[in-house]
Protein backbone atom coordinates (compact mmCIF):
# COMPACT_ATOMS: atom_id res chain seq x y z
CA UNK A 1 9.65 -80.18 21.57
CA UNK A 2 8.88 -81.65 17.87
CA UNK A 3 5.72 -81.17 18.27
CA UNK A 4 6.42 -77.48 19.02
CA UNK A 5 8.27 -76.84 16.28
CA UNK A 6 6.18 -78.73 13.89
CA UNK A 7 3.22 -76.71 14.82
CA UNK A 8 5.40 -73.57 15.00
CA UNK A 9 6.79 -74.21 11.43
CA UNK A 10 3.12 -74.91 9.98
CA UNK A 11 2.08 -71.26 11.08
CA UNK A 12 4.32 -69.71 9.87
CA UNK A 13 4.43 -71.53 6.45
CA UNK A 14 0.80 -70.25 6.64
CA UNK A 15 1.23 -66.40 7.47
CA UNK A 16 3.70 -66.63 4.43
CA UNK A 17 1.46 -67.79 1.96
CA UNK A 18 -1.10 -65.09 3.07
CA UNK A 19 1.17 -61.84 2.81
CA UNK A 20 0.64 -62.74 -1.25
CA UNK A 21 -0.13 -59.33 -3.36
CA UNK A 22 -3.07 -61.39 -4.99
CA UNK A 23 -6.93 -61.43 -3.48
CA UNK A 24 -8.32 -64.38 -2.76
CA UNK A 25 -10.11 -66.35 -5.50
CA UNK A 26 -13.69 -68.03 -6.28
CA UNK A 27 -12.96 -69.93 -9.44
CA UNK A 28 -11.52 -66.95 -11.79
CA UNK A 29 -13.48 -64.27 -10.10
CA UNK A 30 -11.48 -62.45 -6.29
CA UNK A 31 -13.34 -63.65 -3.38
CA UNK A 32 -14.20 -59.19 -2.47
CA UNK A 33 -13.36 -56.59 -4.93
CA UNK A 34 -12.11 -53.79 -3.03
CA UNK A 35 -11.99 -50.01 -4.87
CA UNK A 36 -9.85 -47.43 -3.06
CA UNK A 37 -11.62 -44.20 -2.22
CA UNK A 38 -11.85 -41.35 -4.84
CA UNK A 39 -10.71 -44.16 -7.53
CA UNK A 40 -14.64 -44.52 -9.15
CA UNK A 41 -15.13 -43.18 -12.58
CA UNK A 42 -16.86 -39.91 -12.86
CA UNK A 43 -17.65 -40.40 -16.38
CA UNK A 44 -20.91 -38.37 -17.71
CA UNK A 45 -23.71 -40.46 -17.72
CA UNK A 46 -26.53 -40.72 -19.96
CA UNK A 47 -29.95 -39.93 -18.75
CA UNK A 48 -30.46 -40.03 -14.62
CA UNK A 49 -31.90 -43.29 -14.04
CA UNK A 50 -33.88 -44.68 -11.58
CA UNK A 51 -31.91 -46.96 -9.00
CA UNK A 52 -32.83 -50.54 -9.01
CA UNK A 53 -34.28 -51.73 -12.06
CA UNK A 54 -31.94 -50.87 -15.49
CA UNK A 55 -33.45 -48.87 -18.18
CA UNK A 56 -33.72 -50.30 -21.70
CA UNK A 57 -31.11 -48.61 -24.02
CA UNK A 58 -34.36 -47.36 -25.99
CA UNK A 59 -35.64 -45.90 -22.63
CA UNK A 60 -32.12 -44.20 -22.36
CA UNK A 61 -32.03 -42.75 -25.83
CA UNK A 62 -35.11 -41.01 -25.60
CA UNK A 63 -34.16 -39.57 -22.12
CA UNK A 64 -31.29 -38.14 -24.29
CA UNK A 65 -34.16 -36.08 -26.29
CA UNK A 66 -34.73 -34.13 -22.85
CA UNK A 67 -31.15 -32.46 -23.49
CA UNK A 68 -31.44 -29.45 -26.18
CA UNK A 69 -30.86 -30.25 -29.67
CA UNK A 70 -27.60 -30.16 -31.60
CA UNK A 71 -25.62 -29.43 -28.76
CA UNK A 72 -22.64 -31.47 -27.81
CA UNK A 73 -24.81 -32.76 -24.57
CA UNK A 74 -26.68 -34.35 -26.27
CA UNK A 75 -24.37 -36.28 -28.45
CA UNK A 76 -22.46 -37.18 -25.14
CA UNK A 77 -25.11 -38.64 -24.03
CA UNK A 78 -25.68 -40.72 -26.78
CA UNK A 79 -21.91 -41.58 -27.17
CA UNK A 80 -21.94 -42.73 -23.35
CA UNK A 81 -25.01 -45.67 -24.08
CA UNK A 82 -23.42 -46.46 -27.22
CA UNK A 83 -19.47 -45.86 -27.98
CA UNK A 84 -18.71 -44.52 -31.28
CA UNK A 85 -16.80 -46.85 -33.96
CA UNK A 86 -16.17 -43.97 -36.56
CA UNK A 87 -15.65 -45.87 -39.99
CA UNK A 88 -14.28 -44.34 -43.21
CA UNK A 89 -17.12 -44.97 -45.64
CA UNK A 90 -20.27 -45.85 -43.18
CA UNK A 91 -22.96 -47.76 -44.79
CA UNK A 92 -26.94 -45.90 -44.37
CA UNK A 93 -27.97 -46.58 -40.69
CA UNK A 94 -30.63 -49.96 -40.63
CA UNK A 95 -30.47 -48.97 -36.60
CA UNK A 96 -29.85 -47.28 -33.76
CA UNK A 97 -26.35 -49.36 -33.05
CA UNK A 98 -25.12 -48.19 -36.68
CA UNK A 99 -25.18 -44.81 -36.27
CA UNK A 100 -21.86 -45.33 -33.65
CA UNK A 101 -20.52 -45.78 -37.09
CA UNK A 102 -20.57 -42.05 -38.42
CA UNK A 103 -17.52 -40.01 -38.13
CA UNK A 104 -18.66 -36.75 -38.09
CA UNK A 105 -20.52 -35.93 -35.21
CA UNK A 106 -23.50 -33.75 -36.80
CA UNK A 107 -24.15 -37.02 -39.24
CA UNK A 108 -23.94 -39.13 -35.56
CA UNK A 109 -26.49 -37.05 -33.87
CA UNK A 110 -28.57 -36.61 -36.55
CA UNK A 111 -28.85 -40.05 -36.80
CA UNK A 112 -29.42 -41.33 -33.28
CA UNK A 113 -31.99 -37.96 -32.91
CA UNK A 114 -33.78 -39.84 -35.85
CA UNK A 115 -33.95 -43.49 -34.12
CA UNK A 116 -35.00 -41.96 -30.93
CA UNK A 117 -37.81 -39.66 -32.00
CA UNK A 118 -38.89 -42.85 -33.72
CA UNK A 119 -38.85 -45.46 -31.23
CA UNK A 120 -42.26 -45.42 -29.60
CA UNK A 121 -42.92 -43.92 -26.31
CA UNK A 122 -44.28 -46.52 -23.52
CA UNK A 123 -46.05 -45.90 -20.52
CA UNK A 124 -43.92 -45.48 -17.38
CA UNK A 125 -45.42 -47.66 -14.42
């Protein structure tokens, strides 16, 4: 009978532990990441790209050039490979990544416009 009841008290010591609110964890990472349905982001993305290998953020900047110029589009896309950082007094652009830093949005585009008409085109394979 103490057997019974040893065994008995073990299980459900165990189901109580696993009706925790918290996944399972691998080190500081849950064992499955589970994302409800209709929950992903729908956020614009840049250029369309190709599924499997990533694009370079160059390769994405000049896919931006396919949108017409000076429209909001086109900015957008921009804004979604690199997140603007308006500052109050920018310094001049050295690069791409500074241009984040202009406030006003016809400075922004007509810097990133600048960087990618400049960065040169490689072959696709």
């Amino acid at each position: 009978m103490r057997m019974i009841l040893a065994v008995a008290a073990v299980l459900y010591s165990a189901s109580a532990f696993a009706q925790t609110d918290k996944p399972p964890m691998v080190g500081d990472k849950p064992l499955v990441q589970v994302q409800a349905k209709g929950t992903k982001e729908t956020a614009a993305k840049p250029a369309a790209a190709p599924k499997g290998k990533p694009q370079s953020i160059a390769a994405r900047l000049q896919a931006c050039l396919d949108l017409d110029d000076g429209t909001k589009d086109r900015l957008n896309c921009y804004d979604a490979i690199i997140p603007p950082a308006p500052k109050p007094k920018p310094a001049k652009a050295k690069g791409y990544a500074d241009c984040r830093f202009f406030k006003e949005e016809d400075e922004r585009l007509a810097c990133f416009n600048g960087f990618a008409e400049s960065i040169p085109k490689l072959p696709k394979t």
